[in-house]
Protein backbone atom coordinates (compact mmCIF):
# COMPACT_ATOMS: atom_id res chain seq x y z
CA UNK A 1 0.00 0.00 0.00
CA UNK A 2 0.88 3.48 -0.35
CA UNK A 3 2.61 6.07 2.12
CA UNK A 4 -0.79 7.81 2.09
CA UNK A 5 -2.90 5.09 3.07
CA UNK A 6 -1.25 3.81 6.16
CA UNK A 7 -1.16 7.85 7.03
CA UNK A 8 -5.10 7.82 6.23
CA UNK A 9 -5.58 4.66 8.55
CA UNK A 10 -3.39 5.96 11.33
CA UNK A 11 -4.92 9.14 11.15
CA UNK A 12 -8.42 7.40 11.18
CA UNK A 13 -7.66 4.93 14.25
CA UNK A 14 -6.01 7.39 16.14
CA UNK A 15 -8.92 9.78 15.47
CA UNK A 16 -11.33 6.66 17.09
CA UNK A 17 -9.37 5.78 20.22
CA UNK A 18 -9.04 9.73 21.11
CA UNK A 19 -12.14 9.91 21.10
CA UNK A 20 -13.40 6.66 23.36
CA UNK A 21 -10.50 7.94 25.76
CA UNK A 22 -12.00 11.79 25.76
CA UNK A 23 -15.56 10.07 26.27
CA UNK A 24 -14.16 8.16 28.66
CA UNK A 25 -13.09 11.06 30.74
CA UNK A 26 -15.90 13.22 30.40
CA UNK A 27 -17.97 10.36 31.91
CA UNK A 28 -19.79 11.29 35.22
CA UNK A 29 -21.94 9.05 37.88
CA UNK A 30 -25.07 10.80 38.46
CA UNK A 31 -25.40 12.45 41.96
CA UNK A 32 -28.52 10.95 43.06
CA UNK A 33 -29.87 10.90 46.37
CA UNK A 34 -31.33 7.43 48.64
CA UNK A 35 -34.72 8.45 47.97
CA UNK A 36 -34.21 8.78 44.10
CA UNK A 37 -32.46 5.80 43.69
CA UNK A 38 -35.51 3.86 45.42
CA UNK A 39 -37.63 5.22 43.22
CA UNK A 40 -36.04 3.66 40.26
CA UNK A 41 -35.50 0.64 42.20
CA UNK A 42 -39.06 0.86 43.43
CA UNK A 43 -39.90 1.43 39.39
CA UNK A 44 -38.02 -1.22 37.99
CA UNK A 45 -39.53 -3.73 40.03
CA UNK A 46 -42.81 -2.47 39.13
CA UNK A 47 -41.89 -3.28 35.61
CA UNK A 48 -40.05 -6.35 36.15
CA UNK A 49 -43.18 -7.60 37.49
CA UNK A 50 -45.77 -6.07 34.70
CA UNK A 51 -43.05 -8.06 32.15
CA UNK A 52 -43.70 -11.23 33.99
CA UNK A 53 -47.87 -10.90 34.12
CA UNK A 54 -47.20 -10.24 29.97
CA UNK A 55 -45.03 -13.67 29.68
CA UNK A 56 -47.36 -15.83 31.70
CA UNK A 57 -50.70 -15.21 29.67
């Protein structure tokens, strides 16, 4: 192959991997208090358990 190519395909996967490693970075947890997260708890086994009614008939 070419000079230009394997300059085109380093420029490409370098290009990729920056930026998973930037998204990486920039990723945050959520600050989220006791009584939110047992809401979503509390709502995902509400869910969970509407899914399962659905499957059985």
């Amino acid at each position: 192959m070419p000079w230009y190519v394997w300059l085109i395909l380093i420029v490409v996967f370098g290009s990729v991997i920056g930026s998973l490693l930037l998204l990486r970075d920039s990723a945050k947890k959520l600050p989220l208090s006791e009584e939110q997260l047992e809401r979503i708890r509390q709502r995902n086994a509400e869910l969970d358990a509407k899914e399962k009614q659905e499957k059985e008939k």
